[in-house]
C-alpha atoms as a PDB file:
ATOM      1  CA  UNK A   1     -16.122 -11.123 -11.360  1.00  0.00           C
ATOM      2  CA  UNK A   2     -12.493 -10.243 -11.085  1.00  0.00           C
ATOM      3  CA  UNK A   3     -11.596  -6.883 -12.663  1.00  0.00           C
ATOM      4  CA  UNK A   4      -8.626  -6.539 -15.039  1.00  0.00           C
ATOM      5  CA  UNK A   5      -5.000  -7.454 -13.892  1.00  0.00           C
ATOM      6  CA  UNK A   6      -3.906  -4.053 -15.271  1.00  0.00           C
ATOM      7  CA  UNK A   7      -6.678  -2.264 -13.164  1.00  0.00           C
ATOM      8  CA  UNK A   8      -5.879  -4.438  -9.904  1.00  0.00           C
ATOM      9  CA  UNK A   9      -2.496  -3.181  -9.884  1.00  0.00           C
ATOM     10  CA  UNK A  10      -3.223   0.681 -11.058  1.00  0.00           C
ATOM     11  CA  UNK A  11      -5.504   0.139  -7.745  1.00  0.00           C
ATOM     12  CA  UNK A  12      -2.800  -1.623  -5.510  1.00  0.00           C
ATOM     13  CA  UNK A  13       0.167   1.464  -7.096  1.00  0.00           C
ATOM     14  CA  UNK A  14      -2.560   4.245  -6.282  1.00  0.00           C
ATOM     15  CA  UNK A  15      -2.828   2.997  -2.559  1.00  0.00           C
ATOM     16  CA  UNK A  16       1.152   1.648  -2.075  1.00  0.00           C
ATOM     17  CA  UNK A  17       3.005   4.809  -3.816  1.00  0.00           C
ATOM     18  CA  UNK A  18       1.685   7.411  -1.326  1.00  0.00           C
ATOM     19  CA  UNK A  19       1.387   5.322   2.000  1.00  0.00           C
ATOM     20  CA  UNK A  20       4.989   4.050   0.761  1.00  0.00           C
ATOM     21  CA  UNK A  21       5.772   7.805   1.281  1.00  0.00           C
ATOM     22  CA  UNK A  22       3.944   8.852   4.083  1.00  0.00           C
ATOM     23  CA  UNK A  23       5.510   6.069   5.941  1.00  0.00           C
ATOM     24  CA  UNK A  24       8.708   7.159   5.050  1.00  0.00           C
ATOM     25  CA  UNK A  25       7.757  11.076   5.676  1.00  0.00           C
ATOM     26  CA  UNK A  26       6.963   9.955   9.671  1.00  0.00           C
ATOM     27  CA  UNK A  27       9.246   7.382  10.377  1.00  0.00           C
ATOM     28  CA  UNK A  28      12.254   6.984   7.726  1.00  0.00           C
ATOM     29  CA  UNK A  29      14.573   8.773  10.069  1.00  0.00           C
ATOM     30  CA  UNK A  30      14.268   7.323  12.956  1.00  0.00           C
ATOM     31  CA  UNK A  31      14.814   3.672  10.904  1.00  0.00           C
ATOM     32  CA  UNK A  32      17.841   4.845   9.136  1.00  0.00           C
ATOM     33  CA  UNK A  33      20.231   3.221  11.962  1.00  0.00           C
ATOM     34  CA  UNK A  34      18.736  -0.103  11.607  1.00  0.00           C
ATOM     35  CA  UNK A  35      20.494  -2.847   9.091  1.00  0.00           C
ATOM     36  CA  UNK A  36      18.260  -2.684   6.047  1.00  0.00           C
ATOM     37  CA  UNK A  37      16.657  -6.188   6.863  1.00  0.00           C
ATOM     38  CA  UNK A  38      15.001  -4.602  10.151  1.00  0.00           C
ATOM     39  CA  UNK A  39      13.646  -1.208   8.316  1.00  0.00           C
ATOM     40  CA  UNK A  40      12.404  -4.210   5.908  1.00  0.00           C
ATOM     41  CA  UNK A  41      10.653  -5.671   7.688  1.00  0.00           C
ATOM     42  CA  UNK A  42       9.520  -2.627   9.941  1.00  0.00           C
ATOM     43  CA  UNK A  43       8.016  -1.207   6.754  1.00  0.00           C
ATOM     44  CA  UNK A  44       6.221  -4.232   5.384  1.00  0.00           C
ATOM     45  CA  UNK A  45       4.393  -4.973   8.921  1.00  0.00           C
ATOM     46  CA  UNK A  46       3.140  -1.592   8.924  1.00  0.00           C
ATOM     47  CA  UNK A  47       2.199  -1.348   5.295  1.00  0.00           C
ATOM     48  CA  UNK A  48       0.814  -4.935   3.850  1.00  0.00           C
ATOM     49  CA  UNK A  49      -2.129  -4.774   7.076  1.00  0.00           C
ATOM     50  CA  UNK A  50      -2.490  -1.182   6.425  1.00  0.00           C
ATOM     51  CA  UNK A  51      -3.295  -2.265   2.579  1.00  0.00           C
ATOM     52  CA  UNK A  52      -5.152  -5.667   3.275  1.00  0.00           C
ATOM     53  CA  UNK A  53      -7.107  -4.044   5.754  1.00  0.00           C
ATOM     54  CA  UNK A  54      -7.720  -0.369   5.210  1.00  0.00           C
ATOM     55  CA  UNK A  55      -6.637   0.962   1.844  1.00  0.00           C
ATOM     56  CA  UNK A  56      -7.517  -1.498  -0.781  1.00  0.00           C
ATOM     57  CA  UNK A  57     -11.482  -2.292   0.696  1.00  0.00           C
ATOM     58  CA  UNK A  58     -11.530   1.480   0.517  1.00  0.00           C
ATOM     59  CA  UNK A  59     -10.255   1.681  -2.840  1.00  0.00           C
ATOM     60  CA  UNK A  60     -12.701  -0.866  -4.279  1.00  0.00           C
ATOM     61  CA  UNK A  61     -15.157   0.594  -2.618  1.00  0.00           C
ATOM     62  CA  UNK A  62     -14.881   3.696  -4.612  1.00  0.00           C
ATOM     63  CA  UNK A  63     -13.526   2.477  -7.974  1.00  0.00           C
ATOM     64  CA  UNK A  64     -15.897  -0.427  -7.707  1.00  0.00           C
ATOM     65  CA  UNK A  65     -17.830   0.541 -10.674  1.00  0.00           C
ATOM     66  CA  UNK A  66     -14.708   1.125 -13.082  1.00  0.00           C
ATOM     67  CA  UNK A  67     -12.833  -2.162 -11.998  1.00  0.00           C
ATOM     68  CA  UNK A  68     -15.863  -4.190 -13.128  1.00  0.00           C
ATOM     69  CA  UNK A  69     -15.999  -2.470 -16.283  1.00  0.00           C
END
């Protein structure tokens, strides 16, 4: 059973907003030379397998229960 659009993406905003930020914490300064494009694309290839992979399983692992509600 699929849970709730509106609980999929409180899910997917709960794992993006801080990893979004840590990301940027480590590493924004050392991208802020590049044309926008690059720090683009930098970003996204560190963050969508870091979601896909780590963050969301983890995340329906523990909100399992309430998404299916």
């Amino acid at each position: 059973m699929q849970p709730p659009k509106w609980k999929f993406a409180l899910m997917v905003w709960i794992a993006i907003y801080p990893s979004i930020t840590l990301v940027q914490l480590l590493i924004g300064n050392q991208l802020l030379s590049l044309p926008l494009p690059i720090r683009t694309l930098i970003m996204t290839g560190i963050l969508v397998p870091l979601m896909v992979y780590v963050l969301l399983p983890f995340l329906r692992k523990i909100l399992g229960n309430w998404l299916n509600k």
